[in-house]
N, C-alpha and C. Protein backbone atom coordinates (compact mmCIF):
# COMPACT_ATOMS: atom_id res chain seq x y z
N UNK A 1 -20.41 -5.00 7.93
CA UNK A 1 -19.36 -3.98 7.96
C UNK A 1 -18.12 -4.51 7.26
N UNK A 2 -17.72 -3.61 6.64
CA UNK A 2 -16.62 -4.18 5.64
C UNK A 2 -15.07 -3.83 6.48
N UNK A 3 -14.12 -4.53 7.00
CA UNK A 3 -13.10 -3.80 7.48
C UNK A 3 -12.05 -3.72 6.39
N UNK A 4 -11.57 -4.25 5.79
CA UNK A 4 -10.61 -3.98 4.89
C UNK A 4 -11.24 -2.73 3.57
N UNK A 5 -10.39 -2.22 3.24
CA UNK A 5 -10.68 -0.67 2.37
C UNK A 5 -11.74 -0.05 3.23
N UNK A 6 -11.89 0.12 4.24
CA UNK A 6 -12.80 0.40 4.83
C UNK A 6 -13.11 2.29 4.59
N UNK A 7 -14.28 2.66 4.01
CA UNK A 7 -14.41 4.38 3.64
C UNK A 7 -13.96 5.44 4.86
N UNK A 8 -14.72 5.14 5.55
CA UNK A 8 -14.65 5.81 7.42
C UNK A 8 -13.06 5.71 7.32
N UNK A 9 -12.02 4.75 7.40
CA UNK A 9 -11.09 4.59 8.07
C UNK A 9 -9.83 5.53 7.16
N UNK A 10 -10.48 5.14 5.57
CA UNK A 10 -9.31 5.65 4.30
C UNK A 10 -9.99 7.28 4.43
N UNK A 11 -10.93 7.54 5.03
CA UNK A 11 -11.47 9.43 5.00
C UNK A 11 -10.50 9.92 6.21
N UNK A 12 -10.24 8.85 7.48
CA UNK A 12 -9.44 9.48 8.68
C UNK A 12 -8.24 9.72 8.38
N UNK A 13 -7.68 8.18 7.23
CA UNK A 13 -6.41 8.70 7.04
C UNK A 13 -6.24 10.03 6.37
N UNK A 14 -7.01 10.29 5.58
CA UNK A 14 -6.69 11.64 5.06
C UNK A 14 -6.69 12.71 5.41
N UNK A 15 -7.71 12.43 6.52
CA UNK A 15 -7.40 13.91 7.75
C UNK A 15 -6.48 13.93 7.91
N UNK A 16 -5.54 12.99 8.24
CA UNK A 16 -4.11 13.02 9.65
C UNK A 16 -3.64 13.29 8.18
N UNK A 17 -3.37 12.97 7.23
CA UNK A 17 -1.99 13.55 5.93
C UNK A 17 -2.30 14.74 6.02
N UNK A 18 -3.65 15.64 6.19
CA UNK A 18 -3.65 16.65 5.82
C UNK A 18 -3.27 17.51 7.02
N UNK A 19 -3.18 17.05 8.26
CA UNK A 19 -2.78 17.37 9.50
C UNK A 19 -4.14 17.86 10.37
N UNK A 20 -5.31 17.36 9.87
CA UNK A 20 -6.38 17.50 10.97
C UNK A 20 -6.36 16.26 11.97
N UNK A 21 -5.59 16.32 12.45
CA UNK A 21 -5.69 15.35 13.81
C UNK A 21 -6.75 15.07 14.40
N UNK A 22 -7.41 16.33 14.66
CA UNK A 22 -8.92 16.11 15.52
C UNK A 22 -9.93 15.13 14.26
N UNK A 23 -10.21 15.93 13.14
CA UNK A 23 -11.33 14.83 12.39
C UNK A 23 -10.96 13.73 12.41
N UNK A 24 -9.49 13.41 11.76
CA UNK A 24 -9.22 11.73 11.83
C UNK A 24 -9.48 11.29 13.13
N UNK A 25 -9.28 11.59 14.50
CA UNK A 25 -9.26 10.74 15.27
C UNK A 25 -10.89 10.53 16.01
N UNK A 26 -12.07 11.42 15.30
CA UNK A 26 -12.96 11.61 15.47
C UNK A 26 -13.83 10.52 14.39
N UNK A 27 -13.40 9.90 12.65
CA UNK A 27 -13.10 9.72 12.15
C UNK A 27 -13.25 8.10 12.65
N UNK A 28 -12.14 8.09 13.18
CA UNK A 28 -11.25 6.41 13.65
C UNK A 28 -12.25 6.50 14.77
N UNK A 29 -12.42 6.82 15.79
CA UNK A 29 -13.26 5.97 16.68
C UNK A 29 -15.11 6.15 16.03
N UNK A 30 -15.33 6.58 14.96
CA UNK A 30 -16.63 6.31 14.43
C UNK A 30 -16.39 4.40 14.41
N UNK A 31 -15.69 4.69 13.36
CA UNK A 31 -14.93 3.33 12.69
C UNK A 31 -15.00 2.24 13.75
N UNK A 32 -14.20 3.04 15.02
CA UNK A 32 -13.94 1.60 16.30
C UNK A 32 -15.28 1.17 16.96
N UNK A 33 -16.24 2.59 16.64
CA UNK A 33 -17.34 1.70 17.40
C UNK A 33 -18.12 1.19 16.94
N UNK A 34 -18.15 1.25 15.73
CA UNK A 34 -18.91 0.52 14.49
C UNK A 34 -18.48 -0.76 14.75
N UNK A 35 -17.37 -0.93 14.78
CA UNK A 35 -16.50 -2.21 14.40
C UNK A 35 -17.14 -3.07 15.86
N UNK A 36 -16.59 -2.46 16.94
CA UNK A 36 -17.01 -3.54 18.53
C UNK A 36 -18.83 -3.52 18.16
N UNK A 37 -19.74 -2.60 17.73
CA UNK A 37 -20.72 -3.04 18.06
C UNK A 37 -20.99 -4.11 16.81
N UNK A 38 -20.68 -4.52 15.52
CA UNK A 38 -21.03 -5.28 14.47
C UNK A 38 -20.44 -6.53 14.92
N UNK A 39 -19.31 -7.07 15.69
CA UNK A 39 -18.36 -7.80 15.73
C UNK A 39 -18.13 -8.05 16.93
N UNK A 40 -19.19 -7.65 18.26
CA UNK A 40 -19.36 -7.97 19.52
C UNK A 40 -19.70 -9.92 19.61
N UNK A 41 -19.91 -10.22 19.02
CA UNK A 41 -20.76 -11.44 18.29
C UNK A 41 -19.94 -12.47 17.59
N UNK A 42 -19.17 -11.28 16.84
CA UNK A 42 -19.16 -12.13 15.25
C UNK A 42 -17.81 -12.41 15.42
N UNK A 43 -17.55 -13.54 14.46
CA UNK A 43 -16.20 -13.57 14.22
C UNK A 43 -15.39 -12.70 12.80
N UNK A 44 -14.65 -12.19 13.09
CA UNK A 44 -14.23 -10.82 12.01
C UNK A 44 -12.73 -11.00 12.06
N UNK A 45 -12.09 -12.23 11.98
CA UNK A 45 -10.66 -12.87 11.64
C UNK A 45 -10.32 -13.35 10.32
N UNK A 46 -10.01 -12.80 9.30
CA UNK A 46 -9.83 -13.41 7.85
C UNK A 46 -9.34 -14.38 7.72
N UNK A 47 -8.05 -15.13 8.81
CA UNK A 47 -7.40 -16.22 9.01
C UNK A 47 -7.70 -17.27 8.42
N UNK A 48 -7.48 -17.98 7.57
CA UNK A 48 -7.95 -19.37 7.18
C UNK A 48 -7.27 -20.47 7.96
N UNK A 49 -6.21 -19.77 8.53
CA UNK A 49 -5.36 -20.92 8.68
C UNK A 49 -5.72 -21.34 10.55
N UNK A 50 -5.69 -23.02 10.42
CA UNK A 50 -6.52 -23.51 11.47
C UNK A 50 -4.79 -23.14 13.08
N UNK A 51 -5.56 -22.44 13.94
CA UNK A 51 -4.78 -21.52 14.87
C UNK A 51 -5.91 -21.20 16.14
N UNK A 52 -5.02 -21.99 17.55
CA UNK A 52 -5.85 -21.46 18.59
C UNK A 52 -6.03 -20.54 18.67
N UNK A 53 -4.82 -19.31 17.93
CA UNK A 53 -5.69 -17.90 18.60
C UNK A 53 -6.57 -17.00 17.65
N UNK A 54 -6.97 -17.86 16.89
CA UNK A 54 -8.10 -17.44 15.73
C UNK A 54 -9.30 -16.28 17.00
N UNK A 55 -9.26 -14.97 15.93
CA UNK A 55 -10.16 -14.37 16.63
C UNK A 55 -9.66 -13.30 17.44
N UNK A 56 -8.46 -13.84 18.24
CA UNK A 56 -7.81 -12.98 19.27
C UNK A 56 -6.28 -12.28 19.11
N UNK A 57 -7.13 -11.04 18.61
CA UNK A 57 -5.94 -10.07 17.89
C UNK A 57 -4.71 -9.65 19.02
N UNK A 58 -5.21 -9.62 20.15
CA UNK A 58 -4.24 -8.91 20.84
C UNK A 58 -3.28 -10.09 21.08
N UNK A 59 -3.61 -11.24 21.11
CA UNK A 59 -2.32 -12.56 21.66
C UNK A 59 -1.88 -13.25 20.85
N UNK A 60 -2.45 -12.73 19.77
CA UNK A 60 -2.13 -13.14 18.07
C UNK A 60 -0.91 -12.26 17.35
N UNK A 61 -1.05 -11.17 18.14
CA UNK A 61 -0.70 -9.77 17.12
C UNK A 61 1.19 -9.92 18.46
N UNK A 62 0.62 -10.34 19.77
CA UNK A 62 1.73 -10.32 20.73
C UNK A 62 2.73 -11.23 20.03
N UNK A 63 2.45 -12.75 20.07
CA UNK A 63 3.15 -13.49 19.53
C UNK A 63 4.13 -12.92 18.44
N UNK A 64 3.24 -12.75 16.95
CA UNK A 64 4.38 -12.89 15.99
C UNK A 64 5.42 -11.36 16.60
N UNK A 65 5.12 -10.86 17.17
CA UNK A 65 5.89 -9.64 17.77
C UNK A 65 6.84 -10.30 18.59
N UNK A 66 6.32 -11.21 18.78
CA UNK A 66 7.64 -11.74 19.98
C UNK A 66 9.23 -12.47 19.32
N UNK A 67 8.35 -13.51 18.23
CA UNK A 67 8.98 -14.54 17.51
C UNK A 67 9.88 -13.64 16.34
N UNK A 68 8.94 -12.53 16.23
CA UNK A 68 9.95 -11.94 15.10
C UNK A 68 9.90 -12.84 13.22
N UNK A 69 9.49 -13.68 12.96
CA UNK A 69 9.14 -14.83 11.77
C UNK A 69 8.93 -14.28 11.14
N UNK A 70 7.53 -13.70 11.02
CA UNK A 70 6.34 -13.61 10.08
C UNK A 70 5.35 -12.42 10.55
N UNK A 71 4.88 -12.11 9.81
CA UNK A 71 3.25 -11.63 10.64
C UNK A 71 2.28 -11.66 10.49
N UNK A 72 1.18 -11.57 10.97
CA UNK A 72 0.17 -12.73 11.11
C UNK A 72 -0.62 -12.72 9.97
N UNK A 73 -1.21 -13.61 9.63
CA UNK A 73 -2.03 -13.71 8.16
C UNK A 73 -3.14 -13.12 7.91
N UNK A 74 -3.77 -12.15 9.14
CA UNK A 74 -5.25 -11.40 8.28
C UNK A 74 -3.74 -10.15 7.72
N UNK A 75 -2.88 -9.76 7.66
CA UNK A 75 -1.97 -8.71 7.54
C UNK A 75 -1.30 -9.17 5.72
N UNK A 76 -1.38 -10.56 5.64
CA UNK A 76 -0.68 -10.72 4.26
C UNK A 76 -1.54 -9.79 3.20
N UNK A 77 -3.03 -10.44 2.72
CA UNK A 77 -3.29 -9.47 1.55
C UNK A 77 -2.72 -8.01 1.54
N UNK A 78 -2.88 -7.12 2.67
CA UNK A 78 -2.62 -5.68 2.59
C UNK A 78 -0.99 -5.61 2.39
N UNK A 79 -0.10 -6.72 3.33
CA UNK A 79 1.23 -6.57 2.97
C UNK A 79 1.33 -6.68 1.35
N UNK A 80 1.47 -7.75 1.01
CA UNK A 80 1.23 -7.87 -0.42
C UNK A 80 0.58 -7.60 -1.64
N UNK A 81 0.06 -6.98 -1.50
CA UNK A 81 -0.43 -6.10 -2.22
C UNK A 81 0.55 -4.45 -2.33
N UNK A 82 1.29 -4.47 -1.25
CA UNK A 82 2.48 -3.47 -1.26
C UNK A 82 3.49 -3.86 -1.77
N UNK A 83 3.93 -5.60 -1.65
CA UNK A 83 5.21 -6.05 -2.28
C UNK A 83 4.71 -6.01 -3.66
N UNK A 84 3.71 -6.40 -4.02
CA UNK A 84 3.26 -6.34 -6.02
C UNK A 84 4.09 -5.22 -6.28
N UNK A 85 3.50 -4.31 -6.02
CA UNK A 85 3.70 -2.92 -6.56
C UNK A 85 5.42 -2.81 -6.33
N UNK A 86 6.51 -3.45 -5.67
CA UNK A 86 7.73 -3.32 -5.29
C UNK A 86 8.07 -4.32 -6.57
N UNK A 87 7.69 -5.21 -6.04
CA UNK A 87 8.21 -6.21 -7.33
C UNK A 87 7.86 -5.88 -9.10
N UNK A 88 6.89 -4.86 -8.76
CA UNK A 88 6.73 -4.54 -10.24
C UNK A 88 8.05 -3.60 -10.48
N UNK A 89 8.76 -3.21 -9.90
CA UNK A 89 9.77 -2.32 -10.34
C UNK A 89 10.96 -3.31 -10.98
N UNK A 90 10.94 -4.88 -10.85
CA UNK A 90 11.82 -5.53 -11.40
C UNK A 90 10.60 -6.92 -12.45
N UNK A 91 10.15 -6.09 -12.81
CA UNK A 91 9.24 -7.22 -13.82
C UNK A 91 8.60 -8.37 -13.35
N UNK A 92 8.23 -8.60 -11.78
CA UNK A 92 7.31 -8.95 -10.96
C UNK A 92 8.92 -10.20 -11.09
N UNK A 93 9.62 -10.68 -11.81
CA UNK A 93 10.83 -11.90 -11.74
C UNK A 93 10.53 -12.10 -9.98
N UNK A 94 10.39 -11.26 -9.12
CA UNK A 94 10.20 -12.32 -7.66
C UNK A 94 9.67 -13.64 -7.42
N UNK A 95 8.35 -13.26 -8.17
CA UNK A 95 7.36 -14.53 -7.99
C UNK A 95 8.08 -15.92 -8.35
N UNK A 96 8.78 -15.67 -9.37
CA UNK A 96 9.77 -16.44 -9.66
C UNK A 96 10.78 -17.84 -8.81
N UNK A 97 10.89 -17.04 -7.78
CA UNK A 97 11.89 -17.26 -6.77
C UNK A 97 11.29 -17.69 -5.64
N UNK A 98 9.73 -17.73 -5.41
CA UNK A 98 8.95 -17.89 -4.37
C UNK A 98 7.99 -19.11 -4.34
N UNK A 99 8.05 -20.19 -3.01
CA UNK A 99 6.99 -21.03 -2.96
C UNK A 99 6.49 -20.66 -1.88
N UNK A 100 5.09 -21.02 -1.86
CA UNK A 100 4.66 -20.38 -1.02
C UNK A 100 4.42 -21.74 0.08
N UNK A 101 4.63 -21.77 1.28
CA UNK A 101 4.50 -22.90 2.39
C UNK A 101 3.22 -23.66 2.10
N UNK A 102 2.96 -24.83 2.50
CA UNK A 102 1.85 -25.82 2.88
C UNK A 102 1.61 -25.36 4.05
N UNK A 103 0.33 -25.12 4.29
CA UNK A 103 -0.49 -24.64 6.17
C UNK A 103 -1.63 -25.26 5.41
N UNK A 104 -1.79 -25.85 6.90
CA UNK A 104 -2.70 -26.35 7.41
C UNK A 104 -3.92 -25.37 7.99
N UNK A 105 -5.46 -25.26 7.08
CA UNK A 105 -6.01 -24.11 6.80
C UNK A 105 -7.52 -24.95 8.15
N UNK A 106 -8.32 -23.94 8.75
CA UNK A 106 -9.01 -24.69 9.00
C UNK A 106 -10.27 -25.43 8.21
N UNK A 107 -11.03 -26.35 9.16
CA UNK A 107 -12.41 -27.19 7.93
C UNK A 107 -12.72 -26.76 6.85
N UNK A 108 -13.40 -25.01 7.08
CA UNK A 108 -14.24 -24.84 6.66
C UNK A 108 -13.73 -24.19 5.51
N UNK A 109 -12.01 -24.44 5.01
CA UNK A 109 -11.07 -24.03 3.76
C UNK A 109 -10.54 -24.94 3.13
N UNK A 110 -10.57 -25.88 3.68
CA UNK A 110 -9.41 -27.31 3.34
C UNK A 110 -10.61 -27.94 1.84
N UNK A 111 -9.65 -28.61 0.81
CA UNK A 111 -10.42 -28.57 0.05
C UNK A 111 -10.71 -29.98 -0.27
């Protein structure tokens, strides 16, 4: 099961823009139960980065909510991929201005 661009999930959003509430949300829990039964098992955390709460979205997702910092790293590609498109309005010059931190990734990334 693929979760990111996921078809099921980008068809619900388009219900709710179009204001069918009922299909999207009919829609989204196809999606949710797809997701708990493929991933009852599995690990389905994009995280590379080595973190006790690898896996566990809800005390993962609490935290950076708490700390206010950052937010959490399966969330960067999709964030960024929104800043591209922002920064393209000034000739991408951001990247410019940006290093990106040293983290400590877990084993099975470290090179």
């Amino acid at each position: 099961m693929q979760i990111e661009h996921n078809e099921k999930e980008i068809a619900a959003m388009r219900e709710f823009h179009k204001g069918n509430r009922q299909e999207g949300l009919r829609l989204q829990e196809e999606f949710a139960a797809e997701f708990r039964k493929e991933y009852a098992e599995k690990d389905h955390c994009p995280c590379q980065k080595a973190c006790r709460y690898h896996g566990n979205c809800k005390e993962c997702v609490a935290i950076h909510r708490a700390h206010q910092e950052h937010v959490p790293n399966c969330m960067r590609e999709m964030l960024n991929a929104k800043f591209k498109i922002l920064s393209g309005l000034t000739e991408n010059t951001l990247a410019n201005e940006i290093e990106p931190p040293k983290e400590i990734l877990r084993k099975e990334f470290q090179k």
